[in-house]
C-alpha atoms as a PDB file:
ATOM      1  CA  UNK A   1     -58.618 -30.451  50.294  1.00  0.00           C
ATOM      2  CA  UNK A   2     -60.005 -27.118  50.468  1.00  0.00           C
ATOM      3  CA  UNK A   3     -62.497 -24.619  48.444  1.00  0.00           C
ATOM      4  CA  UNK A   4     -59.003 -22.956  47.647  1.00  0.00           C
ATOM      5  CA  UNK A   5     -57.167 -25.719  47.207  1.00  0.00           C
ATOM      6  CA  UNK A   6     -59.434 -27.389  44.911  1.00  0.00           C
ATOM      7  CA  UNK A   7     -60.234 -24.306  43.223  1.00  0.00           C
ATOM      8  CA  UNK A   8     -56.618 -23.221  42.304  1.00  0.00           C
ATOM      9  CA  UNK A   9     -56.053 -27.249  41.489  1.00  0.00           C
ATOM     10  CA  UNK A  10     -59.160 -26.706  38.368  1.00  0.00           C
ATOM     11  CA  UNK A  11     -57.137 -23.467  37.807  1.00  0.00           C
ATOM     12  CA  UNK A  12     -53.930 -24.922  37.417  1.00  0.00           C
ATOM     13  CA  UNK A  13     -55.517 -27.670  35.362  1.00  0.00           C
ATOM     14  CA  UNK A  14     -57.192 -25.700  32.867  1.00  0.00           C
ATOM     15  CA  UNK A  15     -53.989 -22.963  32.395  1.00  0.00           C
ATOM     16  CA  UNK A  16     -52.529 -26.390  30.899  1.00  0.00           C
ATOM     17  CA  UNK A  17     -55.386 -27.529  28.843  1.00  0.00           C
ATOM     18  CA  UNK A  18     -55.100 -23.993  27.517  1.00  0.00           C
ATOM     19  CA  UNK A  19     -51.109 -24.138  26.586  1.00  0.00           C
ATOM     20  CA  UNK A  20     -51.478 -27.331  24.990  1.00  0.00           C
ATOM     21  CA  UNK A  21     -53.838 -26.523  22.745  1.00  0.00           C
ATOM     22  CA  UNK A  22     -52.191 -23.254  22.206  1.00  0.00           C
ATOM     23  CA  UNK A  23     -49.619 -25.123  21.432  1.00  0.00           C
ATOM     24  CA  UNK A  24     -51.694 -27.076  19.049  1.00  0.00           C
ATOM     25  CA  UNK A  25     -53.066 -24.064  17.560  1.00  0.00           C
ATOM     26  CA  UNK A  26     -49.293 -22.826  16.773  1.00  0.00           C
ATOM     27  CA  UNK A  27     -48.008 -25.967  15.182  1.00  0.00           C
ATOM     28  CA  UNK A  28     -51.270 -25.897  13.116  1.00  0.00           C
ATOM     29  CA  UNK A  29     -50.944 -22.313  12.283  1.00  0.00           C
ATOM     30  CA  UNK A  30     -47.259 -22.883  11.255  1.00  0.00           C
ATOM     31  CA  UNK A  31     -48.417 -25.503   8.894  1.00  0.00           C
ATOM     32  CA  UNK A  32     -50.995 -23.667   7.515  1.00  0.00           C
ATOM     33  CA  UNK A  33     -48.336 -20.940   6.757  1.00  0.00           C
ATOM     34  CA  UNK A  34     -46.000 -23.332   4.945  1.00  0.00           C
ATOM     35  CA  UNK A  35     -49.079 -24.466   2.916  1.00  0.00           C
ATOM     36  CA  UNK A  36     -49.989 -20.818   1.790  1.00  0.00           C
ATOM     37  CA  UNK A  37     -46.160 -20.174   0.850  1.00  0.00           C
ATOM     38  CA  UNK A  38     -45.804 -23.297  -1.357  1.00  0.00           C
ATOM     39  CA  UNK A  39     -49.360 -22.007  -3.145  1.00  0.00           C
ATOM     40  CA  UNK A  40     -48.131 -18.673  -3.726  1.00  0.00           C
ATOM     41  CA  UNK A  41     -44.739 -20.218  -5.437  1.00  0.00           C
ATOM     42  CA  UNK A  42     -46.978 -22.876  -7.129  1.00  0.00           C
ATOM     43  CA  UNK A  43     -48.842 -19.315  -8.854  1.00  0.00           C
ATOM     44  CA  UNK A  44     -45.899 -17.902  -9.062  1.00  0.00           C
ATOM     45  CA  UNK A  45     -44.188 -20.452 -11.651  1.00  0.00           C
ATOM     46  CA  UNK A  46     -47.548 -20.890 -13.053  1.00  0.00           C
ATOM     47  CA  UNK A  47     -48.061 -17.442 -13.899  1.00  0.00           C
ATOM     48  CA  UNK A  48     -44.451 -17.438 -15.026  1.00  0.00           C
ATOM     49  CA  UNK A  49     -45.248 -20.872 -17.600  1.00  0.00           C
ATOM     50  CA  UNK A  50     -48.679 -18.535 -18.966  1.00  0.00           C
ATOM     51  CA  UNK A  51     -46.801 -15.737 -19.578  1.00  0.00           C
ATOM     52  CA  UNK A  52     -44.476 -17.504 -21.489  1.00  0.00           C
ATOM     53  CA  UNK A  53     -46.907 -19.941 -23.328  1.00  0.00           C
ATOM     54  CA  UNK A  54     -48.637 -16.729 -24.018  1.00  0.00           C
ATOM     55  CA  UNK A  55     -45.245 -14.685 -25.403  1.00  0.00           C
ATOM     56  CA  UNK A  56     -44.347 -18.470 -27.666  1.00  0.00           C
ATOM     57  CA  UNK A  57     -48.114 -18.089 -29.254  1.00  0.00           C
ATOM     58  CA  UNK A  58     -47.690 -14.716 -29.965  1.00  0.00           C
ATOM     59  CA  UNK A  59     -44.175 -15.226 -31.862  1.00  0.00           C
ATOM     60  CA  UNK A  60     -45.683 -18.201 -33.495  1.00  0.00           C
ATOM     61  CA  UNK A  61     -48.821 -16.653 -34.786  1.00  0.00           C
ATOM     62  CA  UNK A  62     -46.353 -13.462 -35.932  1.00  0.00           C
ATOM     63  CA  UNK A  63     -43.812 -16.081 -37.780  1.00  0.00           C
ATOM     64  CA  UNK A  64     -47.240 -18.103 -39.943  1.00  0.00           C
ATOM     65  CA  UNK A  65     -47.809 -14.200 -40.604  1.00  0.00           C
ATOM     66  CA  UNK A  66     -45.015 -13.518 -42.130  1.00  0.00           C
ATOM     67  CA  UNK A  67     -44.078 -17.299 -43.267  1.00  0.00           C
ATOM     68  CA  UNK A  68     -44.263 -16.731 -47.116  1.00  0.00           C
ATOM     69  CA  UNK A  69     -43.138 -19.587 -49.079  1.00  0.00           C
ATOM     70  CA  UNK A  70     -41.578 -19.987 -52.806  1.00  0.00           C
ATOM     71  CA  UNK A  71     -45.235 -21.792 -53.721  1.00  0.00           C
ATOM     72  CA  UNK A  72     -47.186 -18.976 -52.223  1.00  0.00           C
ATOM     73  CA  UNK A  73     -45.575 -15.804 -52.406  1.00  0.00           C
ATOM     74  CA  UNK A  74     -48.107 -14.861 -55.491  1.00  0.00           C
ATOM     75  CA  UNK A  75     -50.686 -15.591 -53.063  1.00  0.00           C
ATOM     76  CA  UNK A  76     -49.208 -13.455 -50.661  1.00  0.00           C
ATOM     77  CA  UNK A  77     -48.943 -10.268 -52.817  1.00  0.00           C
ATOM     78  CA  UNK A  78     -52.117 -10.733 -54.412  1.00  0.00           C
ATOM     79  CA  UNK A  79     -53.570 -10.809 -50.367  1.00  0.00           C
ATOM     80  CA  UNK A  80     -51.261  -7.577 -49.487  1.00  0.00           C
ATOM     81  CA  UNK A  81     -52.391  -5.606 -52.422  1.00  0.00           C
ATOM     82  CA  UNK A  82     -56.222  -6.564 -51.437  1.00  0.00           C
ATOM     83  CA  UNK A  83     -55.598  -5.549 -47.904  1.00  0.00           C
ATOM     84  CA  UNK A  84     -54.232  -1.936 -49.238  1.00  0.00           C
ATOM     85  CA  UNK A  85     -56.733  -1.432 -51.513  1.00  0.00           C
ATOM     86  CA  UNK A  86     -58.904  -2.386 -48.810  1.00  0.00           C
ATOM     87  CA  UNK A  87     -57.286  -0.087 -46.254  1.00  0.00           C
ATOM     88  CA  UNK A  88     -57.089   2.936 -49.118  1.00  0.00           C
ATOM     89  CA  UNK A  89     -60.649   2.501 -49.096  1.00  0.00           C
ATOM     90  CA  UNK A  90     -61.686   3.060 -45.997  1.00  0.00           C
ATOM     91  CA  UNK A  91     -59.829   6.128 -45.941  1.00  0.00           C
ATOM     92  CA  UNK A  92     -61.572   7.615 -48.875  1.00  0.00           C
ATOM     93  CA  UNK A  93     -64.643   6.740 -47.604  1.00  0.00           C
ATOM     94  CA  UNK A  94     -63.439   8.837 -44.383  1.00  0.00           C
ATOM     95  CA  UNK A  95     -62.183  11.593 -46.014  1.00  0.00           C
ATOM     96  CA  UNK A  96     -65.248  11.876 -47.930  1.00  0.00           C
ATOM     97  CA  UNK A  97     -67.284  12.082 -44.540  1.00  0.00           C
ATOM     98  CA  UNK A  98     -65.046  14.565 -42.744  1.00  0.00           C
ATOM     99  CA  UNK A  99     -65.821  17.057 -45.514  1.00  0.00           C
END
């Protein structure tokens, strides 16, 4: 066997080391791919579930606000009329600054 021969036979050799682990590389990369999609849908519907957990809270918390029951409905005028004298107030005490 020659220089050449021997040379291009080390050539040939390493041009397939090379494709199989391009090959490698690929499959891998593919993989990875498929990994990052299924995250991005697993944030996706998780994001979606928040956003709704979030919108259910805030419905909730509005419905005890406005929940007034037979027992309580006193209590609830009595806390009303506070919160406007309360509010009335504060806008005096505003008006009274301005001028």
């Amino acid at each position: 066997m020659t220089a050449n021969e021997k040379t291009l036979a080390t050539f040939e050799t390493r041009l397939r080391q090379l494709l199989l682990r391009f090959q490698e590389l690929k499959k891998e990369n593919g993989e990875l791919y498929a990994i990052i999609e299924e995250n991005e849908k697993t944030v996706n519907e998780l994001h979606a579930k928040l956003e709704q957990q979030q919108n259910d809270y805030n419905s909730l918390k509005m419905a005890k606000m406005i929940e007034i029951t037979d027992g309580n409905l006193a209590d609830a005028k009595d806390r009303l009329s506070k919160l406007i004298r309360d509010v009335n107030k504060c806008i005096a005490i505003l008006s009274d600054e301005n001028q």
